[in-house]
PDB file of N, CA and C in Angstrom:
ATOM      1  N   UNK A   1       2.352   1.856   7.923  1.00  0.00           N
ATOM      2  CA  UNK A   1       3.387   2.660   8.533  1.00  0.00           C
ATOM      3  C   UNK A   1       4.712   2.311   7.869  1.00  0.00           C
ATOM      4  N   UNK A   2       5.283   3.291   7.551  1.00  0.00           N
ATOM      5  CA  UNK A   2       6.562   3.092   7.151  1.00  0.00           C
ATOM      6  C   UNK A   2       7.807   2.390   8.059  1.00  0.00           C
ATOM      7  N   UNK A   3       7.892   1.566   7.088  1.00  0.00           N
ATOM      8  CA  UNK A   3       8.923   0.589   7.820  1.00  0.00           C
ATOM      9  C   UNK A   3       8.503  -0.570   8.380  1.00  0.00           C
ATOM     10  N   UNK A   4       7.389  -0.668   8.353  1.00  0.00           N
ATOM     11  CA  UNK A   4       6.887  -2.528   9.059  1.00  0.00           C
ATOM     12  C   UNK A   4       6.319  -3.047   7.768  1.00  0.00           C
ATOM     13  N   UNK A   5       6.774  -4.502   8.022  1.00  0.00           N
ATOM     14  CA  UNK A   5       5.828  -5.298   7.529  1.00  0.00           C
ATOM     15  C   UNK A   5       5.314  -6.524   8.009  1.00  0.00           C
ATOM     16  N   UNK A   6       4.224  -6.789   8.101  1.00  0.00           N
ATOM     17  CA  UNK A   6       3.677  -7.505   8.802  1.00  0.00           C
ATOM     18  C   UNK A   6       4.616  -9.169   8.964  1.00  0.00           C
ATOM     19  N   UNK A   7       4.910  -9.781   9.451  1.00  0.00           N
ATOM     20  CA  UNK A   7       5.244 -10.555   9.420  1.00  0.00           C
ATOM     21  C   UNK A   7       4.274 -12.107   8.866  1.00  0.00           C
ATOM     22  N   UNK A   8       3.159 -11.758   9.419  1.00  0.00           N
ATOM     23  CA  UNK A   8       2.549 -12.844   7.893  1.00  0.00           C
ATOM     24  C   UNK A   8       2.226 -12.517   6.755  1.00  0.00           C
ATOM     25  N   UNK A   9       2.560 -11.639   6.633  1.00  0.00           N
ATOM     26  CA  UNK A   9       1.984 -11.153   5.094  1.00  0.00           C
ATOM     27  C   UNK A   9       2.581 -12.159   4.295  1.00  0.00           C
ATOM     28  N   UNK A  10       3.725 -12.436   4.110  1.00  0.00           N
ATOM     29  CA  UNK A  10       3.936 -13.317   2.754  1.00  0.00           C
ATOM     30  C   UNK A  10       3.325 -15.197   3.073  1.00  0.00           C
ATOM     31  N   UNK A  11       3.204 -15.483   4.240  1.00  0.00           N
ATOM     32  CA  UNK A  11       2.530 -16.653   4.241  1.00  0.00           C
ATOM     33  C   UNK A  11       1.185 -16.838   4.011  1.00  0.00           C
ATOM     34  N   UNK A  12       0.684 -15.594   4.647  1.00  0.00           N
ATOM     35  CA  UNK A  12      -1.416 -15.140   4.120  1.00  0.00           C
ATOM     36  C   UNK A  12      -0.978 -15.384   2.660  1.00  0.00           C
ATOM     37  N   UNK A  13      -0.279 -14.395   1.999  1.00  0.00           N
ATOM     38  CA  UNK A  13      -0.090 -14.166   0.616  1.00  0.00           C
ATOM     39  C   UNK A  13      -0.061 -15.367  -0.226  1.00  0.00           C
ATOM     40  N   UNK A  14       0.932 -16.215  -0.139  1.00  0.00           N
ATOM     41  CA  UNK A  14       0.912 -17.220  -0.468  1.00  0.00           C
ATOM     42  C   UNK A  14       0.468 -18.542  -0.403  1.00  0.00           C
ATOM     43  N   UNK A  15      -0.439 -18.414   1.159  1.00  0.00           N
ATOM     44  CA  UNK A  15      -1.352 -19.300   0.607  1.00  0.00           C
ATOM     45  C   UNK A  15      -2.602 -19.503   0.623  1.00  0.00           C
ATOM     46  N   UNK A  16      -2.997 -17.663   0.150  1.00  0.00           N
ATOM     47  CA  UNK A  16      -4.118 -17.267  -0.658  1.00  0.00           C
ATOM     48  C   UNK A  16      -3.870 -17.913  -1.642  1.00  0.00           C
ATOM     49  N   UNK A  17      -2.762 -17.672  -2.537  1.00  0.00           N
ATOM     50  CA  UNK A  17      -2.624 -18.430  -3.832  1.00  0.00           C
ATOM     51  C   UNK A  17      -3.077 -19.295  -4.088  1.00  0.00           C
ATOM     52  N   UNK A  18      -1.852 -20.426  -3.264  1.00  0.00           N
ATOM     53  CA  UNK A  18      -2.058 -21.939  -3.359  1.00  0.00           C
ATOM     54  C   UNK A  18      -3.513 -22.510  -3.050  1.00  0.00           C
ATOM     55  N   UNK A  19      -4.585 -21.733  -1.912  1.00  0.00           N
ATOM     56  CA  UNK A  19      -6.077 -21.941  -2.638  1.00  0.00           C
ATOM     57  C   UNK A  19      -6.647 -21.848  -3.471  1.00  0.00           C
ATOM     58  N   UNK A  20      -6.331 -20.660  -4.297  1.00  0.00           N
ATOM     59  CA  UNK A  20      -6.570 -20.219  -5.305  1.00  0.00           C
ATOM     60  C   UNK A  20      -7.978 -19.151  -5.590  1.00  0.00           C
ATOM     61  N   UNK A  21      -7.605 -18.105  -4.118  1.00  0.00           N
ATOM     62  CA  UNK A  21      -8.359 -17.058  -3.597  1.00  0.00           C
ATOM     63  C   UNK A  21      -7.378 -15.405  -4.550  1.00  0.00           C
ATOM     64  N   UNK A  22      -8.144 -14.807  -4.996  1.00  0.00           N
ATOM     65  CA  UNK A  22      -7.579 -13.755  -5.576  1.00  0.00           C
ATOM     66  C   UNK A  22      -7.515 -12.796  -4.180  1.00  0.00           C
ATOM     67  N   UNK A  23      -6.252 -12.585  -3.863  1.00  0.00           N
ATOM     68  CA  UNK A  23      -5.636 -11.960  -2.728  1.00  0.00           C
ATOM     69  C   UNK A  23      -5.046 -10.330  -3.164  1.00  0.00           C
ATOM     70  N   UNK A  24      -4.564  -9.546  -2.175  1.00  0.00           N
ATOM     71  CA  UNK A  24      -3.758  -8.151  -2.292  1.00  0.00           C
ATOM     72  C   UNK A  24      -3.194  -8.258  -1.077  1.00  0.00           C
ATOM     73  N   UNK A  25      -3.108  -6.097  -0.939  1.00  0.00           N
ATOM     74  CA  UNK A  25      -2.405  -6.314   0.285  1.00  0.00           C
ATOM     75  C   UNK A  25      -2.919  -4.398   0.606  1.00  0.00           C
ATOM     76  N   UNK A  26      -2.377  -3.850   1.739  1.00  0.00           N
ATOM     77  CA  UNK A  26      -2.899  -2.368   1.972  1.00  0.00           C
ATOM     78  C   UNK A  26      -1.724  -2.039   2.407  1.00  0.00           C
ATOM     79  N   UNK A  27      -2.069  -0.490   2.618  1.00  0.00           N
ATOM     80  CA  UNK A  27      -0.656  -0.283   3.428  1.00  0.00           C
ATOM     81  C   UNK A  27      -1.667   0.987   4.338  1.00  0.00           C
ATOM     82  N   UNK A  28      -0.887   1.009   5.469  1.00  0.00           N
ATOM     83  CA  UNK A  28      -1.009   1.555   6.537  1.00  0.00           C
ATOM     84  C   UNK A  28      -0.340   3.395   6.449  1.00  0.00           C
ATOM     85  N   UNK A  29      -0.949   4.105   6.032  1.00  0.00           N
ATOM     86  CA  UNK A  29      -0.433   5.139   5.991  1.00  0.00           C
ATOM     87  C   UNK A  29      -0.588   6.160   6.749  1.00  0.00           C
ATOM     88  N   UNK A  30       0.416   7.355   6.798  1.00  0.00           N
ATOM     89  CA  UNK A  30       0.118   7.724   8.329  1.00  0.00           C
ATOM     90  C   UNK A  30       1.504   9.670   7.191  1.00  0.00           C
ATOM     91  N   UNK A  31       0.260  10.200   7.096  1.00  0.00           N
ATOM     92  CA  UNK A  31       0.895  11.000   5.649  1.00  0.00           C
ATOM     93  C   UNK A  31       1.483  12.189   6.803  1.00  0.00           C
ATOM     94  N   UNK A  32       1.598  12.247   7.938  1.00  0.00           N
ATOM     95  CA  UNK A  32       2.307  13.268   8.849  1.00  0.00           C
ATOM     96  C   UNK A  32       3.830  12.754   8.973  1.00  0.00           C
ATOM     97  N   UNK A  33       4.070  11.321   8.948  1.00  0.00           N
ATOM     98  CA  UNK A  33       5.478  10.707   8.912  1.00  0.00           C
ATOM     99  C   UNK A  33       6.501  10.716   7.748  1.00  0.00           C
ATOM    100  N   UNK A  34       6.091  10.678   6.545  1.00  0.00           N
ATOM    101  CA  UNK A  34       6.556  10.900   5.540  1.00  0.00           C
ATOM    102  C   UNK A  34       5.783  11.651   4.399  1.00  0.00           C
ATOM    103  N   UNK A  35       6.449  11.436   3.024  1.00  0.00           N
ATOM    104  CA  UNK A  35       5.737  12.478   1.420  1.00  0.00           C
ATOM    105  C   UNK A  35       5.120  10.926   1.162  1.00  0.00           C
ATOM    106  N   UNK A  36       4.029  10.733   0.473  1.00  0.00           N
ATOM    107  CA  UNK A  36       3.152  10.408  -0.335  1.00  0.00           C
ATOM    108  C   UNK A  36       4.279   9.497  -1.285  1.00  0.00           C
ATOM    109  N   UNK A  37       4.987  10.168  -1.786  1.00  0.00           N
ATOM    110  CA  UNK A  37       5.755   9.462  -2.843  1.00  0.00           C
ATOM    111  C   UNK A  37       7.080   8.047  -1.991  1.00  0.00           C
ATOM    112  N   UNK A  38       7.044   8.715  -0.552  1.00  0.00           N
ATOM    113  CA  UNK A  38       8.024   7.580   0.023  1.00  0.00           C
ATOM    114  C   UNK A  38       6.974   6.578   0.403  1.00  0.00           C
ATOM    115  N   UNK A  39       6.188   6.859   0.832  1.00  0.00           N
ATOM    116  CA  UNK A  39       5.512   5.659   1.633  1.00  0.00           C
ATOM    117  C   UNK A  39       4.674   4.933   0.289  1.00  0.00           C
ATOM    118  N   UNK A  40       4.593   5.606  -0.936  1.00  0.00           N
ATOM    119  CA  UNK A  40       4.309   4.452  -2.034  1.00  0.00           C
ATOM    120  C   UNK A  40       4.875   4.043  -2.507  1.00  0.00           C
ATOM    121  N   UNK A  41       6.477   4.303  -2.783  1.00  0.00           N
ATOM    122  CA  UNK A  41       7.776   3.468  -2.685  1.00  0.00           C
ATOM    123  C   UNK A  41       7.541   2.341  -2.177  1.00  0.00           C
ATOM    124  N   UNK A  42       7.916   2.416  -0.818  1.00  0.00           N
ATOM    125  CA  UNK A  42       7.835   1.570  -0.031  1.00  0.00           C
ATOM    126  C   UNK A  42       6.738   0.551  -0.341  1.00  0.00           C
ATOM    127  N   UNK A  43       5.621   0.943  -0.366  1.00  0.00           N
ATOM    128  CA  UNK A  43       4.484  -0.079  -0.298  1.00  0.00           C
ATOM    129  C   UNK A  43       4.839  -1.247  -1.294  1.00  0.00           C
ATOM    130  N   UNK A  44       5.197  -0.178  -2.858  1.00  0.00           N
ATOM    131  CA  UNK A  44       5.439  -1.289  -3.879  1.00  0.00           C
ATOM    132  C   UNK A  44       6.518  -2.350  -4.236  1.00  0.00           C
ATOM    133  N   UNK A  45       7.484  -1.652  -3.614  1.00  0.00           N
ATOM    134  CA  UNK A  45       8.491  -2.707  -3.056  1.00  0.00           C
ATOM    135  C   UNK A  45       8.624  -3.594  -1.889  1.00  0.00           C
ATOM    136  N   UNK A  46       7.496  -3.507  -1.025  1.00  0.00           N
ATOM    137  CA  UNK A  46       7.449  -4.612  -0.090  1.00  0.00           C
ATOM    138  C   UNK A  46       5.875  -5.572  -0.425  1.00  0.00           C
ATOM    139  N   UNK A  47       5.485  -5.507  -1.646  1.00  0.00           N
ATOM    140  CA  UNK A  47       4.619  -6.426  -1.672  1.00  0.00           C
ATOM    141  C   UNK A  47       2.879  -5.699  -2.020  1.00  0.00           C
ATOM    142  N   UNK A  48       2.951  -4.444  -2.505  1.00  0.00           N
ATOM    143  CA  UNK A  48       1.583  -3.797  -2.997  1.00  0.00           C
ATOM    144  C   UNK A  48       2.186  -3.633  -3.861  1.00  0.00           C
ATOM    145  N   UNK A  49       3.372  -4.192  -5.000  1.00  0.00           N
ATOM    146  CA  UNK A  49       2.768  -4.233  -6.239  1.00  0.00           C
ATOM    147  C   UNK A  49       1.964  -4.941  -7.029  1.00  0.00           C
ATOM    148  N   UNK A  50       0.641  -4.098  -8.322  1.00  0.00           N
ATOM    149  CA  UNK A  50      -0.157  -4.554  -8.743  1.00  0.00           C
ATOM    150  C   UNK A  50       0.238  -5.747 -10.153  1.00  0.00           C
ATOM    151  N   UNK A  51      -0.222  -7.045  -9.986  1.00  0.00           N
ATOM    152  CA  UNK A  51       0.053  -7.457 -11.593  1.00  0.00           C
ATOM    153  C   UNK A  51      -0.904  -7.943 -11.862  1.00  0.00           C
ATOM    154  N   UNK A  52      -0.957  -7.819 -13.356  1.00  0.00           N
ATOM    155  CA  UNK A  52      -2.824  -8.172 -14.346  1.00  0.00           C
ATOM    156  C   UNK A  52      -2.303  -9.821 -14.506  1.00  0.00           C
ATOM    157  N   UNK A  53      -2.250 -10.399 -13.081  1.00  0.00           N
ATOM    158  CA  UNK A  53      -2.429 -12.254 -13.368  1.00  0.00           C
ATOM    159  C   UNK A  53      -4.115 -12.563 -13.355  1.00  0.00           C
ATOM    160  N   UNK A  54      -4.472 -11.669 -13.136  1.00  0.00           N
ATOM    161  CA  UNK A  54      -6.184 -12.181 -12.632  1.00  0.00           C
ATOM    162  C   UNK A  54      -6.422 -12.723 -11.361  1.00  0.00           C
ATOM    163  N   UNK A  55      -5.131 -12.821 -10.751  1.00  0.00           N
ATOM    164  CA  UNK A  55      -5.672 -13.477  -9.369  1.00  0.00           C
ATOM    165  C   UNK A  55      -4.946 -11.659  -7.859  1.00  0.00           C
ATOM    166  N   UNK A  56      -4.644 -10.821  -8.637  1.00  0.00           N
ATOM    167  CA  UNK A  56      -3.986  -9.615  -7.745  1.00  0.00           C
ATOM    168  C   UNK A  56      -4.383  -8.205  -8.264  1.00  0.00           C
ATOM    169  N   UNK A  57      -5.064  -8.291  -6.631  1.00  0.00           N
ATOM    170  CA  UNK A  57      -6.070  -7.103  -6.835  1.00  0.00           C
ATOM    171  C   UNK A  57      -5.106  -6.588  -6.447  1.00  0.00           C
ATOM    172  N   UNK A  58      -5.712  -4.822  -7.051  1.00  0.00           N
ATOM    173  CA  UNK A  58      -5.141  -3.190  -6.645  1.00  0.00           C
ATOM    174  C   UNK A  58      -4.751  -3.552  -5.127  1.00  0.00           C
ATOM    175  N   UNK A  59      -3.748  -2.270  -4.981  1.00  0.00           N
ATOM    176  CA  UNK A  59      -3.353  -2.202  -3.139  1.00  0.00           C
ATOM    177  C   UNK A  59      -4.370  -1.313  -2.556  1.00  0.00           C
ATOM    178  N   UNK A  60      -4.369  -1.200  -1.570  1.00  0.00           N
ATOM    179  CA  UNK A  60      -5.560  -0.368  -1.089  1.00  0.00           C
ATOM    180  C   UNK A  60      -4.739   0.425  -0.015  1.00  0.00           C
ATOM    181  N   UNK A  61      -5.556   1.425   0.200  1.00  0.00           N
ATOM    182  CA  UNK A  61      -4.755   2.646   1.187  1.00  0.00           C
ATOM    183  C   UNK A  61      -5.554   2.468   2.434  1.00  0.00           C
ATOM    184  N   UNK A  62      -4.797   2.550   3.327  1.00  0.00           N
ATOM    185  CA  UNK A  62      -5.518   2.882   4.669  1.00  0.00           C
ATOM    186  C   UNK A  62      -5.033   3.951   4.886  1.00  0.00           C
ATOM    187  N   UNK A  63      -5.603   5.345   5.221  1.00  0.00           N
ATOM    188  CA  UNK A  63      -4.882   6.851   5.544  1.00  0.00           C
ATOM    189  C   UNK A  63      -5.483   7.159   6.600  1.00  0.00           C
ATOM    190  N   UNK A  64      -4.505   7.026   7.680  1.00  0.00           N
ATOM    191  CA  UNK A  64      -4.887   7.672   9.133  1.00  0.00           C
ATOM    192  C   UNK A  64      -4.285   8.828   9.307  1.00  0.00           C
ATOM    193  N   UNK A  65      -5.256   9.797   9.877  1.00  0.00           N
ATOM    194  CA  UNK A  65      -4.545  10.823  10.398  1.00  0.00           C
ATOM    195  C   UNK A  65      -4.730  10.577  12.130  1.00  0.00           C
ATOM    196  N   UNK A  66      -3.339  11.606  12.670  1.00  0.00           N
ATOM    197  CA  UNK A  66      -3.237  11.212  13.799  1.00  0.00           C
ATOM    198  C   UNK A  66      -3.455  12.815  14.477  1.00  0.00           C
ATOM    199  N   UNK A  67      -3.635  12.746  16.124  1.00  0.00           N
ATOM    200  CA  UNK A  67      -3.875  13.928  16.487  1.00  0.00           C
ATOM    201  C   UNK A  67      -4.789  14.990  15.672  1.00  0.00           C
ATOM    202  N   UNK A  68      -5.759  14.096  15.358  1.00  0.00           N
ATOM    203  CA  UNK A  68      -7.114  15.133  14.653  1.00  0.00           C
ATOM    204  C   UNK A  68      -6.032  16.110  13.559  1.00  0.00           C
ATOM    205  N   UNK A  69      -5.503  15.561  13.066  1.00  0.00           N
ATOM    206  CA  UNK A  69      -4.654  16.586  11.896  1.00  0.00           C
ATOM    207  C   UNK A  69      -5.031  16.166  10.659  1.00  0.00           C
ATOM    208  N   UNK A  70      -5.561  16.965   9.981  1.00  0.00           N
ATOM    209  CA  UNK A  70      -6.180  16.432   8.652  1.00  0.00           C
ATOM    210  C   UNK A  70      -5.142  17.099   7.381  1.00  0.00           C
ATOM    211  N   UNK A  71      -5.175  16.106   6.552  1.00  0.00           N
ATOM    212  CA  UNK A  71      -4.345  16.939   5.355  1.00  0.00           C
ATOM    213  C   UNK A  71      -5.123  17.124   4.191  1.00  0.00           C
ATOM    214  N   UNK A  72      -4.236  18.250   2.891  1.00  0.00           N
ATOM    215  CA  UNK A  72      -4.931  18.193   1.683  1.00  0.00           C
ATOM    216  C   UNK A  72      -4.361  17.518   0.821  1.00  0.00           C
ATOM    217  N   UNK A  73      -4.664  16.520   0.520  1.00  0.00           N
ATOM    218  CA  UNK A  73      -4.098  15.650  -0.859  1.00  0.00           C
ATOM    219  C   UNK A  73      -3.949  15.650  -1.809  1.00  0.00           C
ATOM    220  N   UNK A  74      -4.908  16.546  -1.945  1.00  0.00           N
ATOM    221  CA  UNK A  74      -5.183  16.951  -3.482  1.00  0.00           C
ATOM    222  C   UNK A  74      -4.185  17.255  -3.985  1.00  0.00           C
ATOM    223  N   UNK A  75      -3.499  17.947  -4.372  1.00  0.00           N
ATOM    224  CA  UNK A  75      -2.572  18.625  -4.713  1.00  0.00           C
ATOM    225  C   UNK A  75      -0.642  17.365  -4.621  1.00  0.00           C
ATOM    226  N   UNK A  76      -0.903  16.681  -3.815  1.00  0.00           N
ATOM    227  CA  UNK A  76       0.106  15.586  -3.809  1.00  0.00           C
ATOM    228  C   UNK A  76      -0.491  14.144  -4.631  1.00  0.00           C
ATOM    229  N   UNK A  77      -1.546  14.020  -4.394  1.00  0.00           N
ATOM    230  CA  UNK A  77      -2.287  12.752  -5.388  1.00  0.00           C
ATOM    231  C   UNK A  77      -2.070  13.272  -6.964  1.00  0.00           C
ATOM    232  N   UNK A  78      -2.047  14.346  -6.908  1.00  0.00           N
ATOM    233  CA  UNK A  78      -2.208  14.397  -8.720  1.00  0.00           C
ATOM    234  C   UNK A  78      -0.697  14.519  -8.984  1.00  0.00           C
ATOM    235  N   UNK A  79       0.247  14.392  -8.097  1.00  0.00           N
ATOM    236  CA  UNK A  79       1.691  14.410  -8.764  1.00  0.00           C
ATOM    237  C   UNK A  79       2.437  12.588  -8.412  1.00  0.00           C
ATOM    238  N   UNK A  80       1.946  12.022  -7.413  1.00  0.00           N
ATOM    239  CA  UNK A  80       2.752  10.768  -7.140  1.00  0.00           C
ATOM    240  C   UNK A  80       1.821   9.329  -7.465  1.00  0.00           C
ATOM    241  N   UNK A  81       1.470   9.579  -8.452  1.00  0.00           N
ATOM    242  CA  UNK A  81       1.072   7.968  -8.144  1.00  0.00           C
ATOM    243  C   UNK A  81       2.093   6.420  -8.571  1.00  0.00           C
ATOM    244  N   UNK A  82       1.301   5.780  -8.499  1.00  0.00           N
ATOM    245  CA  UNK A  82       2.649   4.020  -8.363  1.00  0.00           C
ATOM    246  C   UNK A  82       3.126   4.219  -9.556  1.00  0.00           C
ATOM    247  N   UNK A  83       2.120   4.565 -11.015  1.00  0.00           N
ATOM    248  CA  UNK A  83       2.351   4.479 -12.009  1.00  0.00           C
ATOM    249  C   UNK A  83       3.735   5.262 -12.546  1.00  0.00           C
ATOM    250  N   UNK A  84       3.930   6.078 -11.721  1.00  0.00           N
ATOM    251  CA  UNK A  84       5.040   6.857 -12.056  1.00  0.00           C
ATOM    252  C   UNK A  84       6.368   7.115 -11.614  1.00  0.00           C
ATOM    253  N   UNK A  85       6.418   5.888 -10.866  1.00  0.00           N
ATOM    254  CA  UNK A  85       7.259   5.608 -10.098  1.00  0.00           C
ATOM    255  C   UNK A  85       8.454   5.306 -11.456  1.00  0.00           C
TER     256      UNK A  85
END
């Protein structure tokens, strides 16, 4: 959801590390609240960005729809991804 972040996330995060567990992170999406392109903003600046250390996996999407409202993506996935940020 746009606008939270978990409050342990950076202590899980970090000390996934310091075990030396290859860790990520998801984001909670909820595509009736905002565009596709804000809420992957967001994600990658609060901590789903990807780096090739070998120990940080891809972010992963969680996409809820709410009130049985389903969307088409198609058509927004092929214009916003992280890469193009």
């Amino acid at each position: 959801m746009l606008g939270y972040k978990s409050p342990h996330f950076s202590p899980q995060y970090t000390g996934a590390t310091k075990a030396g567990l290859i860790r990520g992170s998801y984001h909670f999406a909820l595509p009736d609240k905002s565009t596709g392109a804000t809420q992957a903003n967001y994600f990658a600046s609060n901590g789903g960005g990807w780096s090739d250390d070998g120990i940080t996996l891809p972010g992963a999407l969680d996409l809820e729809c709410t009130d049985n409202v389903f969307f088409d993506l198609r058509s927004s996935a092929e214009h916003h991804h992280l890469s193009d940020r």
